[in-house]
C-alpha atoms as a PDB file:
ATOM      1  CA  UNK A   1      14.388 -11.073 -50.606  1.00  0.00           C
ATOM      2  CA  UNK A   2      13.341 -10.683 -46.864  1.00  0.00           C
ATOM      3  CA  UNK A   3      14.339 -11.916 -43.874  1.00  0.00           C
ATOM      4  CA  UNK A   4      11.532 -14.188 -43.486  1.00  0.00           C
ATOM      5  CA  UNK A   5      11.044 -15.282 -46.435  1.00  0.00           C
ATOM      6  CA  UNK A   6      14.446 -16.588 -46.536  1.00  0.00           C
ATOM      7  CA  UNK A   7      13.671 -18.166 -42.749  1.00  0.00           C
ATOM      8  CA  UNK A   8      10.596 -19.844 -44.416  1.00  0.00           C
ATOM      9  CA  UNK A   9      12.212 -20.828 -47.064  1.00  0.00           C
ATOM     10  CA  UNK A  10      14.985 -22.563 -44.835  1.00  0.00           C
ATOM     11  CA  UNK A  11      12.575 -24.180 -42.637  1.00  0.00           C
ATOM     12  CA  UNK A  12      10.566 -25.587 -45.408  1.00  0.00           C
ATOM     13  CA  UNK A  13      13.480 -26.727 -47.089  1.00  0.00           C
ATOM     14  CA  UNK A  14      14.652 -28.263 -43.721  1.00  0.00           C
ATOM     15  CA  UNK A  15      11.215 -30.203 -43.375  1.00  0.00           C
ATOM     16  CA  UNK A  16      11.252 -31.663 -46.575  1.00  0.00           C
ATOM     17  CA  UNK A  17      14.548 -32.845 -46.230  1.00  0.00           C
ATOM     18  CA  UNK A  18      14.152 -34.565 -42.625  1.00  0.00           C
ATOM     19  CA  UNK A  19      10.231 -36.007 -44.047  1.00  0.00           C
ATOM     20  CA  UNK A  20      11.987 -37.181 -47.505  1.00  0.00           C
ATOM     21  CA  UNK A  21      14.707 -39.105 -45.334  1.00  0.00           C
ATOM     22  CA  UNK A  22      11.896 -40.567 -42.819  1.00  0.00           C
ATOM     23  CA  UNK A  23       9.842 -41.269 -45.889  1.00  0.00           C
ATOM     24  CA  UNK A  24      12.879 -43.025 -48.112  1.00  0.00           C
ATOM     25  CA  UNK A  25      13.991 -45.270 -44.511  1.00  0.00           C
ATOM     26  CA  UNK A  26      10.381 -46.159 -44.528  1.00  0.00           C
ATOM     27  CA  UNK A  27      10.401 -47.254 -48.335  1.00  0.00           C
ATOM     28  CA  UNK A  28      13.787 -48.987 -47.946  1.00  0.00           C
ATOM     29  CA  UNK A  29      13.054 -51.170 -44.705  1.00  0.00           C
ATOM     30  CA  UNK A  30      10.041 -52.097 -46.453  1.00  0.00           C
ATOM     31  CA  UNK A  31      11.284 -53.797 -49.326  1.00  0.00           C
ATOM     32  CA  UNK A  32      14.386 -54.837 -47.711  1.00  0.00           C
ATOM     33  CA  UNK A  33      16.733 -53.179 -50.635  1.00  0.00           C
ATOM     34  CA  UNK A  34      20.412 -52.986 -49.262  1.00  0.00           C
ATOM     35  CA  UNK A  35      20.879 -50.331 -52.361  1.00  0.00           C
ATOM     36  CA  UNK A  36      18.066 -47.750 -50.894  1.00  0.00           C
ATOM     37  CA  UNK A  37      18.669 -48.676 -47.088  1.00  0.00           C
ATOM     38  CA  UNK A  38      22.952 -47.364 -47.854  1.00  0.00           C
ATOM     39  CA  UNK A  39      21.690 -44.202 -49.297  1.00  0.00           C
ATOM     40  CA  UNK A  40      19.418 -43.742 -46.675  1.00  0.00           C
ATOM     41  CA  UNK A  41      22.257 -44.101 -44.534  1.00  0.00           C
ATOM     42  CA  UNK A  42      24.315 -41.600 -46.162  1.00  0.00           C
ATOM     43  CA  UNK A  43      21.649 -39.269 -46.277  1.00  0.00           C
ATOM     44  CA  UNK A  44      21.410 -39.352 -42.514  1.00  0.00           C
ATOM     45  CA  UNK A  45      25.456 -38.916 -41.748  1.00  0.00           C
ATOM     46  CA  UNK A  46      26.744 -37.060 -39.857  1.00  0.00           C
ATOM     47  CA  UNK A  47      23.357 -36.574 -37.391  1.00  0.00           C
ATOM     48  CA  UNK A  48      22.867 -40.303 -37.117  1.00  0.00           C
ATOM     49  CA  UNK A  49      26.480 -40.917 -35.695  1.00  0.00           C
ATOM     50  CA  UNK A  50      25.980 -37.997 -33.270  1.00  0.00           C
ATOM     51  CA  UNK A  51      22.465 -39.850 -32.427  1.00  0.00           C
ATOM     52  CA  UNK A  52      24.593 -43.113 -31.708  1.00  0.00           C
ATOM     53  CA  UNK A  53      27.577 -41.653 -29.623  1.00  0.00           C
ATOM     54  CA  UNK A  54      25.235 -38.907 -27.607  1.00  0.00           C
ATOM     55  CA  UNK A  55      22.130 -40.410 -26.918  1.00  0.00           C
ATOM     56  CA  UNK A  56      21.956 -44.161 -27.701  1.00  0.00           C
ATOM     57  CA  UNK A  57      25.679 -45.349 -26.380  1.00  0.00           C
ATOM     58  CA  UNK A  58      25.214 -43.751 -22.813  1.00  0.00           C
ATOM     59  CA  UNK A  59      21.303 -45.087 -22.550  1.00  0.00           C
ATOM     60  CA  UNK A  60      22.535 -48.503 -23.467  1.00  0.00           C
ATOM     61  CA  UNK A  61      25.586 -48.038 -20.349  1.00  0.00           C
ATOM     62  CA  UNK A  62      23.597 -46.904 -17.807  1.00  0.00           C
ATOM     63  CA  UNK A  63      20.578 -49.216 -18.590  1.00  0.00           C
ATOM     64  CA  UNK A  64      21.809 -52.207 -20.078  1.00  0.00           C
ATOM     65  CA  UNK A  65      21.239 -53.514 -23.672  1.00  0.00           C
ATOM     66  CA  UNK A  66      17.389 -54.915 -23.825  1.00  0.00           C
ATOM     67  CA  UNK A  67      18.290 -57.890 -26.571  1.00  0.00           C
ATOM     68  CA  UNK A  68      16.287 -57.981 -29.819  1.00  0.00           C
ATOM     69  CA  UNK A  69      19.154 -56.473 -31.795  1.00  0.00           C
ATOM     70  CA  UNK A  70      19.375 -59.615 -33.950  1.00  0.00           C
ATOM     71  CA  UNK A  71      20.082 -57.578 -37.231  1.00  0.00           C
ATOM     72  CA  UNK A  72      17.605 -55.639 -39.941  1.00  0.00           C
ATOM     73  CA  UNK A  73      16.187 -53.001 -37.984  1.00  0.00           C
ATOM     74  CA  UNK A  74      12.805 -53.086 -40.323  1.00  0.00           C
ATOM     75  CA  UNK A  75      10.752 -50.345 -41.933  1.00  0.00           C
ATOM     76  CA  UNK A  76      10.077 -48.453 -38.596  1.00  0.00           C
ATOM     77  CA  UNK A  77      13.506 -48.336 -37.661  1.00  0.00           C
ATOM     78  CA  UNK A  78      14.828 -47.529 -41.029  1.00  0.00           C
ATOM     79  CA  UNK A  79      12.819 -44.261 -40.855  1.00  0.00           C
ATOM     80  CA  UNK A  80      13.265 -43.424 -37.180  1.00  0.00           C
ATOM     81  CA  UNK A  81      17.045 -43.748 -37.695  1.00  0.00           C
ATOM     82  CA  UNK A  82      17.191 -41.656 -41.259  1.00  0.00           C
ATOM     83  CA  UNK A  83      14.613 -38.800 -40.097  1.00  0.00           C
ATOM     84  CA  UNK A  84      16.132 -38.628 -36.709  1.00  0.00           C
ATOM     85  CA  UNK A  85      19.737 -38.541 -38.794  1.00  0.00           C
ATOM     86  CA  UNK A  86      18.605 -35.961 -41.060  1.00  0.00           C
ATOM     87  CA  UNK A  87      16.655 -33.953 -37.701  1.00  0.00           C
ATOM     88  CA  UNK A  88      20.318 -33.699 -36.014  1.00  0.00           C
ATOM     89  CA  UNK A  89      21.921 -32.675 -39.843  1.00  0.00           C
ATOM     90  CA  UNK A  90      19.667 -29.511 -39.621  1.00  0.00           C
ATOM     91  CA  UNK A  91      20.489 -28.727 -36.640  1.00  0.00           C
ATOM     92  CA  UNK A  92      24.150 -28.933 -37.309  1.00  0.00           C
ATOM     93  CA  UNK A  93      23.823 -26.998 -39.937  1.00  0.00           C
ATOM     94  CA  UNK A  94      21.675 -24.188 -38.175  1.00  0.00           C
ATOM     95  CA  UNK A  95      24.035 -23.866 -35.419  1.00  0.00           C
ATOM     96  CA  UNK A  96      26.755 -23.512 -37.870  1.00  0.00           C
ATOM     97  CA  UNK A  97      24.856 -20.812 -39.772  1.00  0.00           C
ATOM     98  CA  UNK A  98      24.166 -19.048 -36.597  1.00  0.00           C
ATOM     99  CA  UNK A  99      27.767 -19.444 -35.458  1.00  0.00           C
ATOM    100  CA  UNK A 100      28.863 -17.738 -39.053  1.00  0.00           C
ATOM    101  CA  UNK A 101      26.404 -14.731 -39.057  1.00  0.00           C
ATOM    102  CA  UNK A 102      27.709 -14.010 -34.953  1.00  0.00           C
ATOM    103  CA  UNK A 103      31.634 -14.172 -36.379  1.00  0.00           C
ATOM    104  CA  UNK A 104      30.193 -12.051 -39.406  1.00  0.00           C
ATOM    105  CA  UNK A 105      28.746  -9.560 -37.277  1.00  0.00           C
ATOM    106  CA  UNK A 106      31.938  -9.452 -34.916  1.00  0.00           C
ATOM    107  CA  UNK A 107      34.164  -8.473 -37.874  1.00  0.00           C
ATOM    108  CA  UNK A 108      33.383  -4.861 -38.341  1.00  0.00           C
ATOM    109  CA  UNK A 109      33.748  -4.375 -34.530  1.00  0.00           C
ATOM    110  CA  UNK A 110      37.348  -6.014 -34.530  1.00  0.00           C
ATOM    111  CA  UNK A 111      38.531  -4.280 -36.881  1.00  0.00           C
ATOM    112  CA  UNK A 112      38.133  -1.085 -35.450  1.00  0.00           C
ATOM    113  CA  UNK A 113      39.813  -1.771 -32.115  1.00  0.00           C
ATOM    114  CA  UNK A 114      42.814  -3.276 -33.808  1.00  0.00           C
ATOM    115  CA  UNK A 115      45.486  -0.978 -33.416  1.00  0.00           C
ATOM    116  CA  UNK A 116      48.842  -0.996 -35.269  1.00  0.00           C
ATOM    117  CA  UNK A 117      51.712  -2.563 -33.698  1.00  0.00           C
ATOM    118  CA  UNK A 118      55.077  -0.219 -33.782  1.00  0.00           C
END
């Protein structure tokens, strides 16, 4: 299999996984089922608590909270918050990858320098 293949492959993979988690938060927050909303959440975790701590938790310091935050976050919030989520996940995951293959590729090379002790 080829490089690229295997990078469109990924990316595709990727997409569908961030537009099936947008798609199933849209679905959820439309009927209102508590059942489909948790999985939806799960689906999103780790990249949605990285979205709260990073980016919503220091805009809601330095600008103040705005109100309206009186519970069910609807449909549209449902999938912003699960594709968003699942966005972040691939990106954790791709920086992990890329972190692996540098290590990987660093091996070889520190091997040979080591020298024996003695």
């Amino acid at each position: 299999m080829s490089r690229s293949s295997r990078f469109r492959r990924a990316r595709a993979l990727a997409l569908a996984y961030v537009a099936l988690t947008a798609l199933a938060g849209l679905i959820a927050g439309a009927q209102g089922s508590s059942l489909a909303e948790v999985l939806v959440f799960w689906l999103s975790q780790p990249g949605l608590n990285v979205l709260y701590v990073f980016v919503l938790m220091p805009l809601t310091v330095a600008f103040g909270d705005f109100g309206g935050g009186g519970g069910e976050p609807g449909a549209v919030g449902s999938a912003l918050a699960g594709g968003l989520g699942a966005a972040v996940n691939v990106l954790l995951v791709r920086g992990a990858v890329c972190f692996l293959h540098r290590v990987a590729a660093d091996l070889p090379v520190c091997r040979k320098r080591r020298t024996p002790l003695g």
